[in-house]
PDB file of N, CA and C in Angstrom:
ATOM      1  N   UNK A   1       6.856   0.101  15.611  1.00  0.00           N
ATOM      2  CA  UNK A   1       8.007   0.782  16.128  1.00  0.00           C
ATOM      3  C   UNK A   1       9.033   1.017  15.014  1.00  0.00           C
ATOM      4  N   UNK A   2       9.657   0.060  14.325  1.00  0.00           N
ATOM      5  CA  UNK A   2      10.154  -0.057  13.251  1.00  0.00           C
ATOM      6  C   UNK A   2       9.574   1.290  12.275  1.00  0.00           C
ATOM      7  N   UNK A   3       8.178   0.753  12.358  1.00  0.00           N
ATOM      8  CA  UNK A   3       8.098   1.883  11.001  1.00  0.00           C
ATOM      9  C   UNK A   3       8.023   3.215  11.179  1.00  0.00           C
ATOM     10  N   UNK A   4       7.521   3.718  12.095  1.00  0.00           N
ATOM     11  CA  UNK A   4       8.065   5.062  12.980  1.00  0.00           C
ATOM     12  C   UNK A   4       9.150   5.607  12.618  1.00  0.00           C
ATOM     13  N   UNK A   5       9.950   4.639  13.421  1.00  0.00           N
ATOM     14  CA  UNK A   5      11.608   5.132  13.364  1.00  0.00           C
ATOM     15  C   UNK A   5      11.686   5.094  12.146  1.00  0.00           C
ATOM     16  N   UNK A   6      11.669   4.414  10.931  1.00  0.00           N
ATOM     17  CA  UNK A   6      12.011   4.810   9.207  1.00  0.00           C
ATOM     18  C   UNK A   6      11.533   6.179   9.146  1.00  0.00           C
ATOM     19  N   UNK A   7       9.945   6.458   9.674  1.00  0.00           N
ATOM     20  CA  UNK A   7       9.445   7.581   8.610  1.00  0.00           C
ATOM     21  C   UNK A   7      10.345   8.917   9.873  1.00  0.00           C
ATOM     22  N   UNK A   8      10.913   8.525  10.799  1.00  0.00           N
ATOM     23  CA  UNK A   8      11.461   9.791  11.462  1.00  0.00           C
ATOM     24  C   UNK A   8      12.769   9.978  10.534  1.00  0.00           C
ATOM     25  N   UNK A   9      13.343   8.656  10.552  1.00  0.00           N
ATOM     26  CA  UNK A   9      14.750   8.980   9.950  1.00  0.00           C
ATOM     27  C   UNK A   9      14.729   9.375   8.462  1.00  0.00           C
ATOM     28  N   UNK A  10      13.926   9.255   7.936  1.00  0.00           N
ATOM     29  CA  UNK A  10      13.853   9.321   6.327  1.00  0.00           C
ATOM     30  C   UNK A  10      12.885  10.664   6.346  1.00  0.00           C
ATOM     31  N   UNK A  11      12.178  11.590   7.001  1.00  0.00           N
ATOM     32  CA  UNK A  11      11.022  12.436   6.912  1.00  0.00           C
ATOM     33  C   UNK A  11      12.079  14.020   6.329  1.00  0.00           C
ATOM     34  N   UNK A  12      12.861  13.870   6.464  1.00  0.00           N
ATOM     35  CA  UNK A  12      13.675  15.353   6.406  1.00  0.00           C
ATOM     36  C   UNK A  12      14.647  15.047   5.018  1.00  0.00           C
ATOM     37  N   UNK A  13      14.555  14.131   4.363  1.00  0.00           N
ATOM     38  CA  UNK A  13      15.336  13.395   2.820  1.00  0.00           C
ATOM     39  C   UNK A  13      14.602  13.773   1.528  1.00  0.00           C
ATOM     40  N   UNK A  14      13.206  13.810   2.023  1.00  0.00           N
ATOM     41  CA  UNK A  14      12.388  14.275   0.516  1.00  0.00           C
ATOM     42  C   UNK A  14      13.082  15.482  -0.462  1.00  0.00           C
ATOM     43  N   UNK A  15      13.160  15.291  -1.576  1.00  0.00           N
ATOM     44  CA  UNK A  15      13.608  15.891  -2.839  1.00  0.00           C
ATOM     45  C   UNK A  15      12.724  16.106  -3.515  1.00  0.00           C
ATOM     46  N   UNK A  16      12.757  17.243  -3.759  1.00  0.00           N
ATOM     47  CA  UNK A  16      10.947  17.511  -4.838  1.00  0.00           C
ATOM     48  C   UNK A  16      12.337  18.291  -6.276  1.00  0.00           C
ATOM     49  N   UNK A  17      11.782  17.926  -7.389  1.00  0.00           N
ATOM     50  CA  UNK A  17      11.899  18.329  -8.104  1.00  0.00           C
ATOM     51  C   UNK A  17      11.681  19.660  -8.709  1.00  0.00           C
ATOM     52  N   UNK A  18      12.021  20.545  -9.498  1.00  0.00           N
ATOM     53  CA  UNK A  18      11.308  21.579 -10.458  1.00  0.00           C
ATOM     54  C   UNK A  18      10.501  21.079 -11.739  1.00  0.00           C
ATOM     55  N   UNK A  19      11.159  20.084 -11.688  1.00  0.00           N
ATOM     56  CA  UNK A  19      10.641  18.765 -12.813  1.00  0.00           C
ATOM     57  C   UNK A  19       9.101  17.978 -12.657  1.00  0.00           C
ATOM     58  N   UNK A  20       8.379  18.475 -12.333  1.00  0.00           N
ATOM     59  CA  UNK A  20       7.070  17.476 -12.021  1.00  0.00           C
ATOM     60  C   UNK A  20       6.892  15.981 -12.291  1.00  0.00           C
ATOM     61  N   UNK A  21       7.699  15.559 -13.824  1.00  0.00           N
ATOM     62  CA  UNK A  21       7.824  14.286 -13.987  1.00  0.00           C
ATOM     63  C   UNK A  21       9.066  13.589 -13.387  1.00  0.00           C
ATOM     64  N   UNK A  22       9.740  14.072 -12.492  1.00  0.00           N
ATOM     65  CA  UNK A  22      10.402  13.582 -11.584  1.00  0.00           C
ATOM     66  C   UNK A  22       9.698  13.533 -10.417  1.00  0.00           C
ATOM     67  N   UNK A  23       8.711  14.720 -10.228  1.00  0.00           N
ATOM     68  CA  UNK A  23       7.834  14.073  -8.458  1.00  0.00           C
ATOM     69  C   UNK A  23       7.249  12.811  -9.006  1.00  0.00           C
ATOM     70  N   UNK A  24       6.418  13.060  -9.942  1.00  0.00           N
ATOM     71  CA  UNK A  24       5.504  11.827 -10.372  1.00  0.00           C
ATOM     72  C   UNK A  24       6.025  10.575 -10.274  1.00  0.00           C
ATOM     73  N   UNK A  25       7.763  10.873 -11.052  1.00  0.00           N
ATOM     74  CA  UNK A  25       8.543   9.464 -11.017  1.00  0.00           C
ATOM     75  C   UNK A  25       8.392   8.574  -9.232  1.00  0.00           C
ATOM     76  N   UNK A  26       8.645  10.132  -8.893  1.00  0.00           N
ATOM     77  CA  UNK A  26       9.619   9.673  -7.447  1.00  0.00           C
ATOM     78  C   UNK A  26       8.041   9.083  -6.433  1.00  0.00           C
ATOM     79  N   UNK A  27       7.041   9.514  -6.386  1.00  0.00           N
ATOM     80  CA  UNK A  27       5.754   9.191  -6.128  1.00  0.00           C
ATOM     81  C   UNK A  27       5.446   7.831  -6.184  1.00  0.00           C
ATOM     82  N   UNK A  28       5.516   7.434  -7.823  1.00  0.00           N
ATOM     83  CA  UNK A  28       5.340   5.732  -8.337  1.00  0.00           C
ATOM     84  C   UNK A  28       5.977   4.972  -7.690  1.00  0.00           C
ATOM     85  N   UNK A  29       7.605   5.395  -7.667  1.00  0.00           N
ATOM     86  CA  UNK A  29       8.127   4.271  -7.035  1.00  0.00           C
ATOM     87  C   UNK A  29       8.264   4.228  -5.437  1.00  0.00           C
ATOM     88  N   UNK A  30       7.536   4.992  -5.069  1.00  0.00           N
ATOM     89  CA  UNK A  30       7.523   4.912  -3.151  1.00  0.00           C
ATOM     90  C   UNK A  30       6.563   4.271  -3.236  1.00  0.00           C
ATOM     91  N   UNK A  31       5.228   4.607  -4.016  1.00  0.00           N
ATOM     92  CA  UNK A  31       3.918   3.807  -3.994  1.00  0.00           C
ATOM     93  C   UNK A  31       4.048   2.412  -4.604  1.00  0.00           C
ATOM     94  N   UNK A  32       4.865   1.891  -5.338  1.00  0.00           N
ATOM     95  CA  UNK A  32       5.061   0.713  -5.847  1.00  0.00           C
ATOM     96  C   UNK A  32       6.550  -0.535  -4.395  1.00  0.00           C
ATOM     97  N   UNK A  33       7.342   0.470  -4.345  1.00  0.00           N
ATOM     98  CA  UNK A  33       7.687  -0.021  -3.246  1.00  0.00           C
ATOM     99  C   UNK A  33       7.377  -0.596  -1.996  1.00  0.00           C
ATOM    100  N   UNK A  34       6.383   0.472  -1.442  1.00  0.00           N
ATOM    101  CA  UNK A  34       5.316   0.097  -0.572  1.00  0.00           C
ATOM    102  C   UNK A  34       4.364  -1.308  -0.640  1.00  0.00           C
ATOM    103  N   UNK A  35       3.768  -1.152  -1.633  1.00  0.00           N
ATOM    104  CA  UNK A  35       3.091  -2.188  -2.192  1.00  0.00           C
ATOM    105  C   UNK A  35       3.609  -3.595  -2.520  1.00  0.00           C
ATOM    106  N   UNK A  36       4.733  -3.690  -2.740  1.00  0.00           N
ATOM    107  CA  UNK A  36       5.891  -4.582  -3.284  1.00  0.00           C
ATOM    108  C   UNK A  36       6.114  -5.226  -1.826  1.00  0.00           C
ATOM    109  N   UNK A  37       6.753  -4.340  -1.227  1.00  0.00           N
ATOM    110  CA  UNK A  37       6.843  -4.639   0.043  1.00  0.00           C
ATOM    111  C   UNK A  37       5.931  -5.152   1.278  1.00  0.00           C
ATOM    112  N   UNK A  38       4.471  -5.326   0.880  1.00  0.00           N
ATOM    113  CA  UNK A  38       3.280  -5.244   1.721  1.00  0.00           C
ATOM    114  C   UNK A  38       3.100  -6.298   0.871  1.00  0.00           C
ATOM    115  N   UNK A  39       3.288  -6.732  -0.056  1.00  0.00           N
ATOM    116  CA  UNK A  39       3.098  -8.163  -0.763  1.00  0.00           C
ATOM    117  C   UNK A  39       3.697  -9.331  -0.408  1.00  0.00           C
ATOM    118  N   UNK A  40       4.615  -8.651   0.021  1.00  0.00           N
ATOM    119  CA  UNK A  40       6.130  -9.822   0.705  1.00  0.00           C
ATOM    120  C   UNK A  40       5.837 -10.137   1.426  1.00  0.00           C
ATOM    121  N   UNK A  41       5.262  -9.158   2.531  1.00  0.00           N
ATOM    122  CA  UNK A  41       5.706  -9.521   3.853  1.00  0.00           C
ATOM    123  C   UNK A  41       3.805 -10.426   4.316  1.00  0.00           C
ATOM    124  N   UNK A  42       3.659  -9.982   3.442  1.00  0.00           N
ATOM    125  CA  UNK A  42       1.633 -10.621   3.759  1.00  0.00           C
ATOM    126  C   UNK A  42       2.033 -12.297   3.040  1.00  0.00           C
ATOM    127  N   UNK A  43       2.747 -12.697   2.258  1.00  0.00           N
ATOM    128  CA  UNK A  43       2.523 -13.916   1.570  1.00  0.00           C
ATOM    129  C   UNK A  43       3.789 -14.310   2.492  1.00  0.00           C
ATOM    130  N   UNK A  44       4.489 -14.214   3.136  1.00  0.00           N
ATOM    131  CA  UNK A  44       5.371 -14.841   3.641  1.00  0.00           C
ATOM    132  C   UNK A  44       5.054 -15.621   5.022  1.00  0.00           C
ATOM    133  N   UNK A  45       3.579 -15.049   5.768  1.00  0.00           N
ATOM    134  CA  UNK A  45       2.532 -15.180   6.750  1.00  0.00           C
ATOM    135  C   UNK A  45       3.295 -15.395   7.602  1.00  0.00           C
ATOM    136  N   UNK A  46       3.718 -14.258   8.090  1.00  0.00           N
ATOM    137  CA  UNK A  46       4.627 -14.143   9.389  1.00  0.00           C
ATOM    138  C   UNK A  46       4.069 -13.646  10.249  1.00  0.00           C
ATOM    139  N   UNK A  47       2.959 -13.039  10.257  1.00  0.00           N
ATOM    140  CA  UNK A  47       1.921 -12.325  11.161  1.00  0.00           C
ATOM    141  C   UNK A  47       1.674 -11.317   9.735  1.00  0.00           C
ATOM    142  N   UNK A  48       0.852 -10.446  10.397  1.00  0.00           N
ATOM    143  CA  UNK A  48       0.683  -9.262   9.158  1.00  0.00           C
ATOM    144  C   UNK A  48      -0.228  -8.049  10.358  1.00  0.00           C
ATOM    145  N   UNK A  49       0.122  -6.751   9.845  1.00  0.00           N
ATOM    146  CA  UNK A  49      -0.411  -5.681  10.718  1.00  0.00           C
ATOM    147  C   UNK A  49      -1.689  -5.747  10.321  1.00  0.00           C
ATOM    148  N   UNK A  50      -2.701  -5.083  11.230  1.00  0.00           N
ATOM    149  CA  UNK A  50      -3.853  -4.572  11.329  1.00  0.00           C
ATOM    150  C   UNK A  50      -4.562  -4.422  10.098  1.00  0.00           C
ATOM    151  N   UNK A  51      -4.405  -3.795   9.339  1.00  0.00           N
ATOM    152  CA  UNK A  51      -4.832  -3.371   8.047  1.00  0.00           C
ATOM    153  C   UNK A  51      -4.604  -4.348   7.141  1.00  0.00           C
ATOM    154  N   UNK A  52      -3.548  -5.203   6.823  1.00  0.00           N
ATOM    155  CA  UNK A  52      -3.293  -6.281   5.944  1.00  0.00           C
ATOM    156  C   UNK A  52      -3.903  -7.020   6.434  1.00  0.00           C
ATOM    157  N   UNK A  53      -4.411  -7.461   7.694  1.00  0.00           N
ATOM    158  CA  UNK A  53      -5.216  -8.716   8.029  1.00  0.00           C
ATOM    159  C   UNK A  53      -6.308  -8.794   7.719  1.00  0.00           C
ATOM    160  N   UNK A  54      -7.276  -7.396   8.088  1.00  0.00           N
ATOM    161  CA  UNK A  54      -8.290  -7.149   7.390  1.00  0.00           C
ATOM    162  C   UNK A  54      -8.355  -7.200   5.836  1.00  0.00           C
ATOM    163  N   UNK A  55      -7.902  -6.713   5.555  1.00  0.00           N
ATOM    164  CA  UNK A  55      -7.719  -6.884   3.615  1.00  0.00           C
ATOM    165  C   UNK A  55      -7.549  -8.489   3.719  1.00  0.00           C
ATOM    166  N   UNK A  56      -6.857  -9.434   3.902  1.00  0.00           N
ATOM    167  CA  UNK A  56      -6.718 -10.728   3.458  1.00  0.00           C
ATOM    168  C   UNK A  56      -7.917 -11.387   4.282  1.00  0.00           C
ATOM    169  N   UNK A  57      -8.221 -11.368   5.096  1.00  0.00           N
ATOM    170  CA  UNK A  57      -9.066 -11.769   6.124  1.00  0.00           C
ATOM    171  C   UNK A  57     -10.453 -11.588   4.948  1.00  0.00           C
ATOM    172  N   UNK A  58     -10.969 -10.504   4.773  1.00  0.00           N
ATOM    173  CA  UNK A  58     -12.335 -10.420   3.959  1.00  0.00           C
ATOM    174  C   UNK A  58     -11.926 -10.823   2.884  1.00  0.00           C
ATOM    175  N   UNK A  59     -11.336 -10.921   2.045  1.00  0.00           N
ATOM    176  CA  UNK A  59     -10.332 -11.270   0.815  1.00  0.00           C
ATOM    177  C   UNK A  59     -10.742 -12.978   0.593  1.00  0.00           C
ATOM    178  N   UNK A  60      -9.893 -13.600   1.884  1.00  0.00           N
ATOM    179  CA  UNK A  60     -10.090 -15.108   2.168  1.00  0.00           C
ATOM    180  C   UNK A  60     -11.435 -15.806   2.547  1.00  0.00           C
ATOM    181  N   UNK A  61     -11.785 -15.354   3.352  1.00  0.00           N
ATOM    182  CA  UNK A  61     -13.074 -15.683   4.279  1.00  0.00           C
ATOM    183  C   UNK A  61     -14.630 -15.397   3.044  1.00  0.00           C
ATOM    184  N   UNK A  62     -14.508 -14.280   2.212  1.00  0.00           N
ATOM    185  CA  UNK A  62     -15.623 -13.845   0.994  1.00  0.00           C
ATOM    186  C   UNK A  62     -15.306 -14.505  -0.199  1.00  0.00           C
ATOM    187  N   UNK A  63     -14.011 -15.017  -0.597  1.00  0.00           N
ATOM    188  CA  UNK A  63     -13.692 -15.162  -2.264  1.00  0.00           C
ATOM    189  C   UNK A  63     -13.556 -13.826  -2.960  1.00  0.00           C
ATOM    190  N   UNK A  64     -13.064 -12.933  -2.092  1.00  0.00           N
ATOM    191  CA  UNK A  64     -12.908 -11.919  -2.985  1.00  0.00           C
ATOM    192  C   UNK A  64     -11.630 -11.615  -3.161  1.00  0.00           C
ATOM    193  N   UNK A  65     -11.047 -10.626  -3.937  1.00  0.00           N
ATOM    194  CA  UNK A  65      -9.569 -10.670  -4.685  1.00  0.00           C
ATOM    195  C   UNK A  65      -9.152  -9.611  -3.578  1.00  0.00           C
ATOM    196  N   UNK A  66      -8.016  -9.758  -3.282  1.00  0.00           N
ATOM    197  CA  UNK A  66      -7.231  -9.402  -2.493  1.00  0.00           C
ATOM    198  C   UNK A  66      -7.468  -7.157  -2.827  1.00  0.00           C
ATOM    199  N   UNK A  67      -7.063  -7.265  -4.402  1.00  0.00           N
ATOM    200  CA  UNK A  67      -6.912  -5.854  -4.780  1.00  0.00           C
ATOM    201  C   UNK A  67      -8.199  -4.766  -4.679  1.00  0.00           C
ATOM    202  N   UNK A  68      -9.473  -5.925  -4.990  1.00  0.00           N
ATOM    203  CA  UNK A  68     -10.510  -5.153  -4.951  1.00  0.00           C
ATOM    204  C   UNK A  68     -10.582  -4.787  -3.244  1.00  0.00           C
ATOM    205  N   UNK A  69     -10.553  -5.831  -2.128  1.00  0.00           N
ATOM    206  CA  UNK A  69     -10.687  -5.117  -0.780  1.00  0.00           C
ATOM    207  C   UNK A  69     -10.447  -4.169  -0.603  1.00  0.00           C
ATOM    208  N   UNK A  70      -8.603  -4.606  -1.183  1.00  0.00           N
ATOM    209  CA  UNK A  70      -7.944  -3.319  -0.556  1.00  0.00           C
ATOM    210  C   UNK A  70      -7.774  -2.119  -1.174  1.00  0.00           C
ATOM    211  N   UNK A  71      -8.655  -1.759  -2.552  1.00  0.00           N
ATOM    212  CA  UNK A  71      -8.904  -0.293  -3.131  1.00  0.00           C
ATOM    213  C   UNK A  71     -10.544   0.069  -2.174  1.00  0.00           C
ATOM    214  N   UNK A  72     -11.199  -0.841  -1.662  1.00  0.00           N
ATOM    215  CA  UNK A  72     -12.304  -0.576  -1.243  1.00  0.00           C
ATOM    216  C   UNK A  72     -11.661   0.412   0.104  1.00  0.00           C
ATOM    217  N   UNK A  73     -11.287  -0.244   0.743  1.00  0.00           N
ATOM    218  CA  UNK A  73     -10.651  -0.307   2.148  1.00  0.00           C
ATOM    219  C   UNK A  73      -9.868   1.201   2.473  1.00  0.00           C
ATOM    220  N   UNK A  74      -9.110   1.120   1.272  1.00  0.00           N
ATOM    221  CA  UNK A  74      -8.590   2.570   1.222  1.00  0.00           C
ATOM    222  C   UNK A  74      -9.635   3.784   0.472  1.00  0.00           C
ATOM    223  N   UNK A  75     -10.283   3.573   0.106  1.00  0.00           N
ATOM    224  CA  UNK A  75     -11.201   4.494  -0.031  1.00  0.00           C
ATOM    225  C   UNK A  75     -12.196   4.900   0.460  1.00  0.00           C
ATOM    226  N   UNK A  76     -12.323   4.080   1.425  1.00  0.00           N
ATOM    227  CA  UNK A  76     -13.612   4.037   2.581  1.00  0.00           C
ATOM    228  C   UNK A  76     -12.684   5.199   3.616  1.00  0.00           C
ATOM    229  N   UNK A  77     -10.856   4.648   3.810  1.00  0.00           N
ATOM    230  CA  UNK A  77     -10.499   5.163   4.831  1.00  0.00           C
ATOM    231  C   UNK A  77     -10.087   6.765   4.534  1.00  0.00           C
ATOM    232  N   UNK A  78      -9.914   6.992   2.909  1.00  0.00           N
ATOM    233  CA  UNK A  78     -10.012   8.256   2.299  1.00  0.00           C
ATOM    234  C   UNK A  78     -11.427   8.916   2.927  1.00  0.00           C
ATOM    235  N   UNK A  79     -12.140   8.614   2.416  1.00  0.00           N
ATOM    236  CA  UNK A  79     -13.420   9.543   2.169  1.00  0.00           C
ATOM    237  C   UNK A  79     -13.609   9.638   4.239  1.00  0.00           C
ATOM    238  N   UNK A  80     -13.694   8.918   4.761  1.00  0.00           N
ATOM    239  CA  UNK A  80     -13.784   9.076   6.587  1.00  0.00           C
ATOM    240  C   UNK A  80     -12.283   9.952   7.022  1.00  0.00           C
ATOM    241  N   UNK A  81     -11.073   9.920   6.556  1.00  0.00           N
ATOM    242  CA  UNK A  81     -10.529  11.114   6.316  1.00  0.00           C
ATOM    243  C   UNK A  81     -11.098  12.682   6.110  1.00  0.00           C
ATOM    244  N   UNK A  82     -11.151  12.742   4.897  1.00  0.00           N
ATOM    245  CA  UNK A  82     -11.931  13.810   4.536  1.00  0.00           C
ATOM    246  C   UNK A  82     -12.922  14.391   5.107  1.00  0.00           C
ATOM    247  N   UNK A  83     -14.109  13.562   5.621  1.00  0.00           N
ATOM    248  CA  UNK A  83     -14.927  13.414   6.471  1.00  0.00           C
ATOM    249  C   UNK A  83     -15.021  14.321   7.771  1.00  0.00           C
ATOM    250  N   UNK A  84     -13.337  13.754   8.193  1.00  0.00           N
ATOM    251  CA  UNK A  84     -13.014  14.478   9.547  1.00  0.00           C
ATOM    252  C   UNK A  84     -11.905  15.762   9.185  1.00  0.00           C
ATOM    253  N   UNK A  85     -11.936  16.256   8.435  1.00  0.00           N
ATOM    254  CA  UNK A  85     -11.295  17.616   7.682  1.00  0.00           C
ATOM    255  C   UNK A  85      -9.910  17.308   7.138  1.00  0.00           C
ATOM    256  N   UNK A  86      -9.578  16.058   6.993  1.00  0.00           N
ATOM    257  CA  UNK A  86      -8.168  15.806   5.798  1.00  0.00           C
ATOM    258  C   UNK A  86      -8.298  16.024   4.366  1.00  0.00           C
ATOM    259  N   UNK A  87      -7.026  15.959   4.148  1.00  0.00           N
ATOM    260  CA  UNK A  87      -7.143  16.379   2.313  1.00  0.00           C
ATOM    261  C   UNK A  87      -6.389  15.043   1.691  1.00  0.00           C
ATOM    262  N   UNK A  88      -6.533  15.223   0.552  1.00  0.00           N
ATOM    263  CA  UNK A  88      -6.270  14.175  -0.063  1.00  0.00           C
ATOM    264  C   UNK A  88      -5.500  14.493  -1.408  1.00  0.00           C
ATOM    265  N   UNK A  89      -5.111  14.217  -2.474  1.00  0.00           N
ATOM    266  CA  UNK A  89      -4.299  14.545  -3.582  1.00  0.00           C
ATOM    267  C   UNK A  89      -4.050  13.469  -4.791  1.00  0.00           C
ATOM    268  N   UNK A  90      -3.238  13.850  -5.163  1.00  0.00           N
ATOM    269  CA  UNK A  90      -3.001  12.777  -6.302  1.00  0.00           C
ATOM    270  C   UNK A  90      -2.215  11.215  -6.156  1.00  0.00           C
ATOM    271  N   UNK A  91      -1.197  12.280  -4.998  1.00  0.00           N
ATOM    272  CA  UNK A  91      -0.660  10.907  -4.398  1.00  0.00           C
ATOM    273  C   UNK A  91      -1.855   9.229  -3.850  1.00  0.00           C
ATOM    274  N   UNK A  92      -2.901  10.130  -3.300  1.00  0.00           N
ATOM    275  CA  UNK A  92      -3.392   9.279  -2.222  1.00  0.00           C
ATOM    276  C   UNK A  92      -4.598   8.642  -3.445  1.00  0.00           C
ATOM    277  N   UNK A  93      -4.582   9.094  -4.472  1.00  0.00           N
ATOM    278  CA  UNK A  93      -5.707   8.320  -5.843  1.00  0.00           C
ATOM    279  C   UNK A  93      -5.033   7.914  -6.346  1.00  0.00           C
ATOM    280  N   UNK A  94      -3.527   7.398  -6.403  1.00  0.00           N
ATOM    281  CA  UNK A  94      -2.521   6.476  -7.557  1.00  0.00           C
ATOM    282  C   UNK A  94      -2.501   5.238  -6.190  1.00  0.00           C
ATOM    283  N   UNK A  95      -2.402   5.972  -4.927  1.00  0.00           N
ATOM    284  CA  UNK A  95      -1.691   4.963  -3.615  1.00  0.00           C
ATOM    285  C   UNK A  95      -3.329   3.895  -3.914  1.00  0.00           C
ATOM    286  N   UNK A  96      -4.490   4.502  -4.110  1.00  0.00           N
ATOM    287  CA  UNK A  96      -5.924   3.586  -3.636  1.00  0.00           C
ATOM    288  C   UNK A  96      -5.843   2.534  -5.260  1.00  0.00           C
ATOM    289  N   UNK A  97      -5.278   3.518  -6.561  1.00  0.00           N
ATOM    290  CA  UNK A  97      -5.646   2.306  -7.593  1.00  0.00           C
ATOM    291  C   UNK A  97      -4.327   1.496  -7.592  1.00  0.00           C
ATOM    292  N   UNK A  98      -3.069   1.891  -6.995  1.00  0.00           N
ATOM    293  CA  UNK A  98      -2.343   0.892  -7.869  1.00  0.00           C
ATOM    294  C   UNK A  98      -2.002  -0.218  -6.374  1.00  0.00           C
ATOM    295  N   UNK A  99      -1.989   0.062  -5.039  1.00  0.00           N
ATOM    296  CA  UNK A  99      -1.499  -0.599  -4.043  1.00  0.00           C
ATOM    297  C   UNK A  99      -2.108  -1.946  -3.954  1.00  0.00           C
ATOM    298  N   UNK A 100      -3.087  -1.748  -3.872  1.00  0.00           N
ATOM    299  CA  UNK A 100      -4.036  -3.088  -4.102  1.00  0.00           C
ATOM    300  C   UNK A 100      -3.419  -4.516  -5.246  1.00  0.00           C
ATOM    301  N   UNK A 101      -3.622  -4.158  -6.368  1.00  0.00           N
ATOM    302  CA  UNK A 101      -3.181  -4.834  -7.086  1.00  0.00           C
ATOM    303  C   UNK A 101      -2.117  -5.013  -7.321  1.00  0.00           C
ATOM    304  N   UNK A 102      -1.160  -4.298  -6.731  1.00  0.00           N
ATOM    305  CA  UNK A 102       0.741  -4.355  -6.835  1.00  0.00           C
ATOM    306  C   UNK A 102       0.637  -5.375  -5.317  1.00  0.00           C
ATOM    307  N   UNK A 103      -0.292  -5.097  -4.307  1.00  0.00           N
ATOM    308  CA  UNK A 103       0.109  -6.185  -3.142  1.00  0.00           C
ATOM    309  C   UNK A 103      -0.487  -7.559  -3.520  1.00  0.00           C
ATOM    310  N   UNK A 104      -1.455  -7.657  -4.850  1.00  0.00           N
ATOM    311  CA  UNK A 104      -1.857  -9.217  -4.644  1.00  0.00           C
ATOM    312  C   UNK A 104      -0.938  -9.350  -5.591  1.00  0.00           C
ATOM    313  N   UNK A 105      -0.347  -8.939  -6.721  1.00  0.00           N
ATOM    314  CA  UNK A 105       0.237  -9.771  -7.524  1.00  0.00           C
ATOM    315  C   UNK A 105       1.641 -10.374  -6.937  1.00  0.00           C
ATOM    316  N   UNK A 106       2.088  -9.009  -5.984  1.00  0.00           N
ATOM    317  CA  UNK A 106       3.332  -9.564  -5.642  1.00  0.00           C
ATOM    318  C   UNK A 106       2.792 -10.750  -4.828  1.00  0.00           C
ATOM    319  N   UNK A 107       2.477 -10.824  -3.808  1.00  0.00           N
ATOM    320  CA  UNK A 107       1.781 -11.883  -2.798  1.00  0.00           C
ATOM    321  C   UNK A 107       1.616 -13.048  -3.335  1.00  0.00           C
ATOM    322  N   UNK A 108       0.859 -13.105  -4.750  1.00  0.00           N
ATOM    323  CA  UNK A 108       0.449 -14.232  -5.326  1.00  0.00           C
ATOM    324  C   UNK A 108       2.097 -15.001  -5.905  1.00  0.00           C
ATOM    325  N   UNK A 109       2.871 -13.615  -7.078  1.00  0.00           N
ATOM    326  CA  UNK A 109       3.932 -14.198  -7.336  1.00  0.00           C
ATOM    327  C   UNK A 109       5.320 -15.022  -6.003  1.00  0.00           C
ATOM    328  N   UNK A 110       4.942 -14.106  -5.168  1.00  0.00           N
ATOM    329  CA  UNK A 110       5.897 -14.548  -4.159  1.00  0.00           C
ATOM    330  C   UNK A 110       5.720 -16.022  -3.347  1.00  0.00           C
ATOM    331  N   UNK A 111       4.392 -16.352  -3.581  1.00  0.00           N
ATOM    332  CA  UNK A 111       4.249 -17.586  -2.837  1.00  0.00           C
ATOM    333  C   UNK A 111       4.665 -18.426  -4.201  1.00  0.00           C
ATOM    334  N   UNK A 112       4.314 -18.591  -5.247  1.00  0.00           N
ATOM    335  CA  UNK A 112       5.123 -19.350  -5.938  1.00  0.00           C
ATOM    336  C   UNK A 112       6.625 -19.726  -6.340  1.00  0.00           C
ATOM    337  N   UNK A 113       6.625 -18.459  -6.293  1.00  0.00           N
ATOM    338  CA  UNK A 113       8.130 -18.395  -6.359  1.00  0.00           C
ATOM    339  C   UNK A 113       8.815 -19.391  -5.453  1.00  0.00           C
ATOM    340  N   UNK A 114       8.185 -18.698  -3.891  1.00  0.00           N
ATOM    341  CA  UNK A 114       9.214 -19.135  -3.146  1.00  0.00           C
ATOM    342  C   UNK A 114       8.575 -20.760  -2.208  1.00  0.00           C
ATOM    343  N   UNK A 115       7.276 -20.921  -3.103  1.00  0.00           N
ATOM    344  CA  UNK A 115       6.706 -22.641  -2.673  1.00  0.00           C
ATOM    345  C   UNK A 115       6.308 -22.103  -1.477  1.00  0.00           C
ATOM    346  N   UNK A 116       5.489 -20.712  -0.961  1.00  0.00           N
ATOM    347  CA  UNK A 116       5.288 -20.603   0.603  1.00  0.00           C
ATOM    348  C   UNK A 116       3.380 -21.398   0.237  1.00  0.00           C
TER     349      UNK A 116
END
């Protein structure tokens, strides 16, 4: 519900540049934010949505690293996208390599940090 209401209230704010290395800028840091933020809120184990559970869930339960799931995970859910006639871009190949590994490191740093 929450996140709804953000992407309604924030959906009509986008700023695109003439500058391309300002979309690019502005791209990184929504995709790093995101990720940052999906790190927090997964190591803080307050519950976690659908998709983060799965990623930590096979992650925990296999011995496998948190980042590799979740570039798997999103690329499985890319290509079954596509699949069913979506498109995809540059955004959505920076969101599959860098989200993953921006959510375990934060995750990992955040539980130390904060002794969770």
């Amino acid at each position: 519900m929450i996140y709804s209401f953000c992407v309604d209230l924030f959906a009509n704010t986008h700023v695109y540049s003439i500058h391309v290395w300002v979309n690019a800028l502005i791209m990184l840091l929504g995709v790093l934010l995101f990720a940052v933020g999906t790190g927090f809120y997964a190591a803080a184990s307050l519950g976690r949505g659908s998709y983060e559970a799965l990623t930590f869930s096979l992650a925990e339960k296999n011995g496998w690293q948190v980042k590799t799931v979740r570039m798997i995970l999103d690329l499985v859910m890319v290509v079954a996208g596509v699949l069913l006639g979506g498109k995809f871009g540059v955004c959505t190949i920076v969101t599959i390599l860098i989200s993953g590994p921006m959510i375990q490191f934060t995750a990992v740093k955040a539980k130390k940090l904060f002794k969770i």
